[in-house]
Each structure stands twice: as C-alpha cells, then as structure tokens.
PDB file of N, CA and C in Angstrom:
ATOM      1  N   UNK A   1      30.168 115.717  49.800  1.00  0.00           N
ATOM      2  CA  UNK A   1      29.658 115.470  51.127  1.00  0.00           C
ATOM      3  C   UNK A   1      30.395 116.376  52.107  1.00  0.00           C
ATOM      4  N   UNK A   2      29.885 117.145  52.833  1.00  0.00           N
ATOM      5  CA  UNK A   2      30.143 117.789  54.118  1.00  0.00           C
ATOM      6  C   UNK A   2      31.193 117.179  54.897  1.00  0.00           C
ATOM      7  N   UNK A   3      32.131 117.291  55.502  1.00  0.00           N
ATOM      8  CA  UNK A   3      32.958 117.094  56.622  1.00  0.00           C
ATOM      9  C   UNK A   3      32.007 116.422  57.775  1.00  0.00           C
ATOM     10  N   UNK A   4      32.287 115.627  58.612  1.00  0.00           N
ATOM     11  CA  UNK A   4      31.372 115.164  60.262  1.00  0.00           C
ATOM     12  C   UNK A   4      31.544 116.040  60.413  1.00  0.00           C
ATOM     13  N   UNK A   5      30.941 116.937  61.180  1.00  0.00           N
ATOM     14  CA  UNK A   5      30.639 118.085  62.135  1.00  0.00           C
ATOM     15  C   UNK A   5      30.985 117.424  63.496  1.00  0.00           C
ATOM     16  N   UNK A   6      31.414 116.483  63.953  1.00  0.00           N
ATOM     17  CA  UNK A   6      31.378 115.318  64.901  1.00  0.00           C
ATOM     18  C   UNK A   6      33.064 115.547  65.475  1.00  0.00           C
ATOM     19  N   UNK A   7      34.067 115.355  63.873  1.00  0.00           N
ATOM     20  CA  UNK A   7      35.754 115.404  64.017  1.00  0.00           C
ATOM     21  C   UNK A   7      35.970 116.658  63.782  1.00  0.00           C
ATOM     22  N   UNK A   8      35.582 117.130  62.995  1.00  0.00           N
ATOM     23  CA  UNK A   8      36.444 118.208  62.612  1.00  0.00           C
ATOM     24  C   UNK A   8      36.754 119.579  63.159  1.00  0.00           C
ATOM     25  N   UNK A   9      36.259 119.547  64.563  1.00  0.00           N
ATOM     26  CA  UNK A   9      36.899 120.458  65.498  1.00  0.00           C
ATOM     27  C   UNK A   9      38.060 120.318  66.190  1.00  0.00           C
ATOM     28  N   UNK A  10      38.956 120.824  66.234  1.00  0.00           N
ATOM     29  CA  UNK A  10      40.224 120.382  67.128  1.00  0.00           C
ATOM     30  C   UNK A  10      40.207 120.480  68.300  1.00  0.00           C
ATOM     31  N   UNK A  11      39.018 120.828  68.991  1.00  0.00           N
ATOM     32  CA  UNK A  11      38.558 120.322  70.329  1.00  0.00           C
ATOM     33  C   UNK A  11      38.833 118.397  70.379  1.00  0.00           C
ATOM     34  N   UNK A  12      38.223 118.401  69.654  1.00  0.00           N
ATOM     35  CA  UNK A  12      38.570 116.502  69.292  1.00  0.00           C
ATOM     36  C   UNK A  12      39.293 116.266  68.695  1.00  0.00           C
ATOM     37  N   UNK A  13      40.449 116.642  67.450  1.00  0.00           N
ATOM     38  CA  UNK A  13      41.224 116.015  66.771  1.00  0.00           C
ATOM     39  C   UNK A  13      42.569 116.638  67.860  1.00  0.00           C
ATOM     40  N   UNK A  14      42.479 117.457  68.694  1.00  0.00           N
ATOM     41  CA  UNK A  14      44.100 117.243  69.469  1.00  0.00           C
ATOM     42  C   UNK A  14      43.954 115.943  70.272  1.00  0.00           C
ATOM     43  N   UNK A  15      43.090 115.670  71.612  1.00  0.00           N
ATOM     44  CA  UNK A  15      42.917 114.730  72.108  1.00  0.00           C
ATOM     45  C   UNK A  15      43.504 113.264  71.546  1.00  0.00           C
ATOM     46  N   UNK A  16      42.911 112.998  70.124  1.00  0.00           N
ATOM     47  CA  UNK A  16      42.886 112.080  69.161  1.00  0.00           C
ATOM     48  C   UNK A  16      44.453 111.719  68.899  1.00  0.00           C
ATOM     49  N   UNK A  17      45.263 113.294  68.413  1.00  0.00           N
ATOM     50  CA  UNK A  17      46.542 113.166  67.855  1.00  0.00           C
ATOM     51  C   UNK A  17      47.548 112.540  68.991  1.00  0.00           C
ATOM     52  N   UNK A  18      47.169 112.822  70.344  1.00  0.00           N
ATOM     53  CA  UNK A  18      48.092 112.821  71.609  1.00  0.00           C
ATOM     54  C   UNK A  18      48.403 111.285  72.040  1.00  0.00           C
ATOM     55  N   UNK A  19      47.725 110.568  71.355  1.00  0.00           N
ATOM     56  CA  UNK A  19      47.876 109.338  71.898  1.00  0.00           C
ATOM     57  C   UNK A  19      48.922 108.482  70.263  1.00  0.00           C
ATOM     58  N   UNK A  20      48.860 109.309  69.416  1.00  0.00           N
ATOM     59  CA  UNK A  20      49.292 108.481  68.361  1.00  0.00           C
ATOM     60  C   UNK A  20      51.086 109.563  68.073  1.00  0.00           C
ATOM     61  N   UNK A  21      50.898 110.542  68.842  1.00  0.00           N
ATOM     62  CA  UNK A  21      52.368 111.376  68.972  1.00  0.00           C
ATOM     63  C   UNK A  21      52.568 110.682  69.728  1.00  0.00           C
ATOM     64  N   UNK A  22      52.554 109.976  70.631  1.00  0.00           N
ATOM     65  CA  UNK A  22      53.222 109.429  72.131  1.00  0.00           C
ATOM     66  C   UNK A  22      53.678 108.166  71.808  1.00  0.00           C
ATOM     67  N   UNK A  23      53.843 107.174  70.618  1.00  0.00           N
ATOM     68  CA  UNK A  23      54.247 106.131  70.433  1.00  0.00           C
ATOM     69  C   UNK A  23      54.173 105.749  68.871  1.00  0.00           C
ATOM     70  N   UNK A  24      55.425 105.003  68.379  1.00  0.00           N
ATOM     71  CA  UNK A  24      55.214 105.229  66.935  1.00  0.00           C
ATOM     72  C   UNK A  24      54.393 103.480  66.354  1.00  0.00           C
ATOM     73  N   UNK A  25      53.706 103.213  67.603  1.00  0.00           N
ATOM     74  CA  UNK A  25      52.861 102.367  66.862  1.00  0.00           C
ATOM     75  C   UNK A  25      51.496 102.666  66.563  1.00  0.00           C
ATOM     76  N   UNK A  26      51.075 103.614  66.395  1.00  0.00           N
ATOM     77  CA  UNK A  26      50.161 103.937  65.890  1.00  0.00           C
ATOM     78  C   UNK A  26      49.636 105.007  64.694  1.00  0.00           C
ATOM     79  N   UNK A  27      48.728 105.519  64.174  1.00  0.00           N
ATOM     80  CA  UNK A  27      48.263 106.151  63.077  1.00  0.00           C
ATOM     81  C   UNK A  27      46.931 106.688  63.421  1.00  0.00           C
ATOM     82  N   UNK A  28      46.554 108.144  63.131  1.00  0.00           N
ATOM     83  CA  UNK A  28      45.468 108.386  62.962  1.00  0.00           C
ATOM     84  C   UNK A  28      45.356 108.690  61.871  1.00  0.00           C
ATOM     85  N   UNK A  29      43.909 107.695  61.110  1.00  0.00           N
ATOM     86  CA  UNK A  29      43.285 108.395  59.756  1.00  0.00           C
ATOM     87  C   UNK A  29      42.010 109.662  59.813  1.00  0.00           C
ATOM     88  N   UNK A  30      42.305 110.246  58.932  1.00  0.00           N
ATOM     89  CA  UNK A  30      41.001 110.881  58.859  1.00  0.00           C
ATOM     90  C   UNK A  30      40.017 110.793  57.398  1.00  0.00           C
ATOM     91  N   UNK A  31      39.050 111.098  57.443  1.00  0.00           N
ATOM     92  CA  UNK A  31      38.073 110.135  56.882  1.00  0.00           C
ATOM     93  C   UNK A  31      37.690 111.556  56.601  1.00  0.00           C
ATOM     94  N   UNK A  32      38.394 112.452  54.822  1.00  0.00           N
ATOM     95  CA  UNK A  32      38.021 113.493  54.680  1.00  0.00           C
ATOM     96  C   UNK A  32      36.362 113.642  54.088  1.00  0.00           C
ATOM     97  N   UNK A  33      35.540 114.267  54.202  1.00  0.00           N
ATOM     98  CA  UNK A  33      34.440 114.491  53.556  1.00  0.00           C
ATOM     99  C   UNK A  33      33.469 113.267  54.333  1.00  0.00           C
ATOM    100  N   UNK A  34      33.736 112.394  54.692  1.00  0.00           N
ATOM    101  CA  UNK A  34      33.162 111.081  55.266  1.00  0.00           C
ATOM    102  C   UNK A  34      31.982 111.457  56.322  1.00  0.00           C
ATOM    103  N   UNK A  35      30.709 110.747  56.564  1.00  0.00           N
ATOM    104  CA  UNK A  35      29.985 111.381  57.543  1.00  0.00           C
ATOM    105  C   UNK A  35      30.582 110.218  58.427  1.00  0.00           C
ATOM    106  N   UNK A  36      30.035 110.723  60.060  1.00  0.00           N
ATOM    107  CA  UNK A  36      30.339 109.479  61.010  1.00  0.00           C
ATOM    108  C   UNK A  36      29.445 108.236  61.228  1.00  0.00           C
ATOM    109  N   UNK A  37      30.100 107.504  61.219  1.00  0.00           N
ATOM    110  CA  UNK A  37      29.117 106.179  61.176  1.00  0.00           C
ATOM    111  C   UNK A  37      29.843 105.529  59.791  1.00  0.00           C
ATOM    112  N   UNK A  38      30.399 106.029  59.047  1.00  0.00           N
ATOM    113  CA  UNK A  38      30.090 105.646  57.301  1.00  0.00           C
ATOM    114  C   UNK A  38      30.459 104.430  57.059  1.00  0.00           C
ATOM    115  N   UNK A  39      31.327 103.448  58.221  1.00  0.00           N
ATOM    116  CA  UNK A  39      31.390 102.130  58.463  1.00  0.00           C
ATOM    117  C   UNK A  39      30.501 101.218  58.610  1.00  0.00           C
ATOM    118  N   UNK A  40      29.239 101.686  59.412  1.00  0.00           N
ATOM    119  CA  UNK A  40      27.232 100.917  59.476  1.00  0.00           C
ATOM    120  C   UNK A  40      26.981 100.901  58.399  1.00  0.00           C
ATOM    121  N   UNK A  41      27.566  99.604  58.085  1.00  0.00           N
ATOM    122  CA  UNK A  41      26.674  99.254  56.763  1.00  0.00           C
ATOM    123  C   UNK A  41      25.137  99.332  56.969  1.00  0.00           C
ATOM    124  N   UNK A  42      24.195  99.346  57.778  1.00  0.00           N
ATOM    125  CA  UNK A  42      23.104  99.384  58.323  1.00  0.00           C
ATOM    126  C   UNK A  42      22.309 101.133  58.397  1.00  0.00           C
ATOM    127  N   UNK A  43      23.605 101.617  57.726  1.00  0.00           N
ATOM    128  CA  UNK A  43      22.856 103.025  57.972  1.00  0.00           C
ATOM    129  C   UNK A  43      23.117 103.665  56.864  1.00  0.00           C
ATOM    130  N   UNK A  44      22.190 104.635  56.326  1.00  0.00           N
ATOM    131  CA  UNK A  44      22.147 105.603  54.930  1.00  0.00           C
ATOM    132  C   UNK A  44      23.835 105.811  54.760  1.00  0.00           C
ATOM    133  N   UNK A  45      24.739 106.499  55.599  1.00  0.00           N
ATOM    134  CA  UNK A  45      25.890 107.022  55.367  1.00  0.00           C
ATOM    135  C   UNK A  45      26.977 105.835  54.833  1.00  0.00           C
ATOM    136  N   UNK A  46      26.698 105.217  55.292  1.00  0.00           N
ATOM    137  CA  UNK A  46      27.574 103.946  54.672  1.00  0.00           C
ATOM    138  C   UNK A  46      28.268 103.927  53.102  1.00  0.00           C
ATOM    139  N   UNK A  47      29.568 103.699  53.553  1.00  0.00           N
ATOM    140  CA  UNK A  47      30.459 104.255  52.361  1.00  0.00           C
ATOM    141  C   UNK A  47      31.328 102.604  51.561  1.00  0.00           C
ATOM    142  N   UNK A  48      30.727 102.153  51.222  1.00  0.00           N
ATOM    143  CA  UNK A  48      31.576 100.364  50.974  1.00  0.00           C
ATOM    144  C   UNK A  48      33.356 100.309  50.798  1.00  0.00           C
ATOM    145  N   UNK A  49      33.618 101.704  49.512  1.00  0.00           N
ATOM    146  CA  UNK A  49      34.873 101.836  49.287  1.00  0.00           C
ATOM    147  C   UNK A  49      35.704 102.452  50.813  1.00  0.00           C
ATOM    148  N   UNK A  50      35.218 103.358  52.093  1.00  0.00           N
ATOM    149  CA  UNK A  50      35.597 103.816  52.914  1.00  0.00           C
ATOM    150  C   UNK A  50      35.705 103.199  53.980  1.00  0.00           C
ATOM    151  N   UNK A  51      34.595 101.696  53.818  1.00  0.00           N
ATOM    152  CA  UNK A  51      34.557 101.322  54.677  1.00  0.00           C
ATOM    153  C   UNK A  51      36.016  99.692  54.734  1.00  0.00           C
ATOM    154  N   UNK A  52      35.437  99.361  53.298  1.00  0.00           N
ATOM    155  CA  UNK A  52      36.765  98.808  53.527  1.00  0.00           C
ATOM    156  C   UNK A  52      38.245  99.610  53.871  1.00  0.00           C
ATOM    157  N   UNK A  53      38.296 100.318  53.451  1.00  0.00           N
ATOM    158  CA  UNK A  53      39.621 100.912  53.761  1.00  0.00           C
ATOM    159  C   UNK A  53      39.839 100.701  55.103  1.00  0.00           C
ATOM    160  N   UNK A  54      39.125 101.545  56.108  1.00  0.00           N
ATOM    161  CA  UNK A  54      39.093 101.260  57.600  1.00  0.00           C
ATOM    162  C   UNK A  54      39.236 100.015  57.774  1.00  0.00           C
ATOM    163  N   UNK A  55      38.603  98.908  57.664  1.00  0.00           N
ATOM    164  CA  UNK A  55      38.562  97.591  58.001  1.00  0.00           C
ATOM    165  C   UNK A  55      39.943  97.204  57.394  1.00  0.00           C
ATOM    166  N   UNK A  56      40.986  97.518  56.465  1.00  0.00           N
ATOM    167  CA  UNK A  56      41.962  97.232  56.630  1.00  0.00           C
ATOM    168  C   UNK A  56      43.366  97.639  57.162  1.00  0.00           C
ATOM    169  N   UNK A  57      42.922  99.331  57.541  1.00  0.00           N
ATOM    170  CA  UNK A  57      43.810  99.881  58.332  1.00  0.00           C
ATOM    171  C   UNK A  57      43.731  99.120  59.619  1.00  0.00           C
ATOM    172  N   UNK A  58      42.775  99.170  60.139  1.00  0.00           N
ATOM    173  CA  UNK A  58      42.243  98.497  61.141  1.00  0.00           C
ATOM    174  C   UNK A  58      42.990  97.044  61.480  1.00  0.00           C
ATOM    175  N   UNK A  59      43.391  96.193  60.592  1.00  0.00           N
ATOM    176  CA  UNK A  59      43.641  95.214  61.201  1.00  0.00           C
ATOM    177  C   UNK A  59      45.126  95.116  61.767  1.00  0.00           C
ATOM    178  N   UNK A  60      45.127  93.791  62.500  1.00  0.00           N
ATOM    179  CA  UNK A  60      46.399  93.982  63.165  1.00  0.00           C
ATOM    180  C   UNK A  60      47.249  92.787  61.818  1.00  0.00           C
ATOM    181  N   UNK A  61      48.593  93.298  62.154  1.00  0.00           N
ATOM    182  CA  UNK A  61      49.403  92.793  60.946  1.00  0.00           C
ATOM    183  C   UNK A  61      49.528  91.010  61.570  1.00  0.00           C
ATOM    184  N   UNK A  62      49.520  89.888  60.800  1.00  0.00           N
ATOM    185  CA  UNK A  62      50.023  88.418  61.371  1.00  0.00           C
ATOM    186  C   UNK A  62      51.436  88.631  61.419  1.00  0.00           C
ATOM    187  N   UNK A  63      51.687  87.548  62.529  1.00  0.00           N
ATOM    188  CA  UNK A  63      53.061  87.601  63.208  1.00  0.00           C
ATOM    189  C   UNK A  63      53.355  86.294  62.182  1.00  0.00           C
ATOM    190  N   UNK A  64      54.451  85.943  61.952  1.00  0.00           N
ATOM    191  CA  UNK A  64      54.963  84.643  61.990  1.00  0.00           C
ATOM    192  C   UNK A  64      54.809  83.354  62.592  1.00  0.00           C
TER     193      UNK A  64
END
C-alpha cells in the first residue's frame, strides 16, 4: 500500500513533531504504508490490526 499522500510531506509532519518535542508527554506515531482514515471501520481503507493499535496508543493510562 502507498504511503497517505495526506502525512507524508514535511510540510505536515514538522508542525505535527513540534508539539510532541515541546513536552515529554507525548508521542507521535506514524502509520507507515497506512492510507488516512484506516481507523473508519466504515470505510474500504480500514485496517483492524492498525486500527487497534491506534486505539491503544491512544488511550490514556488508569491512575490508581
């Protein structure tokens, strides 16, 4: 599968990086080969193994 044509300019991936260099609570993933959307389960691109992944980066950790 093709790269998004969507991320993979660094017109958009500096923007992206600047907020996750500026504090170490955060992470950017990138979603190599992945089209955008591939989380819509509702749409052709939809990836189940990719999408869980996201949905668990995604969550926030429980506190105590």
């Amino acid at each position: 599968m093709a790269p998004d044509p969507l991320f993979v300019d660094e017109d958009v991936l500096d923007p992206a990086r600047a907020p996750v260099e500026s504090t170490g609570r955060a992470e950017l993933f990138l979603y190599a080969g992945r089209q955008h959307l591939f989380a819509h389960s509702a749409l052709p691109a939809y990836e189940t193994a990719a999408a869980a992944l996201l949905t668990q980066r995604s969550r926030l950790p429980q506190t105590p």
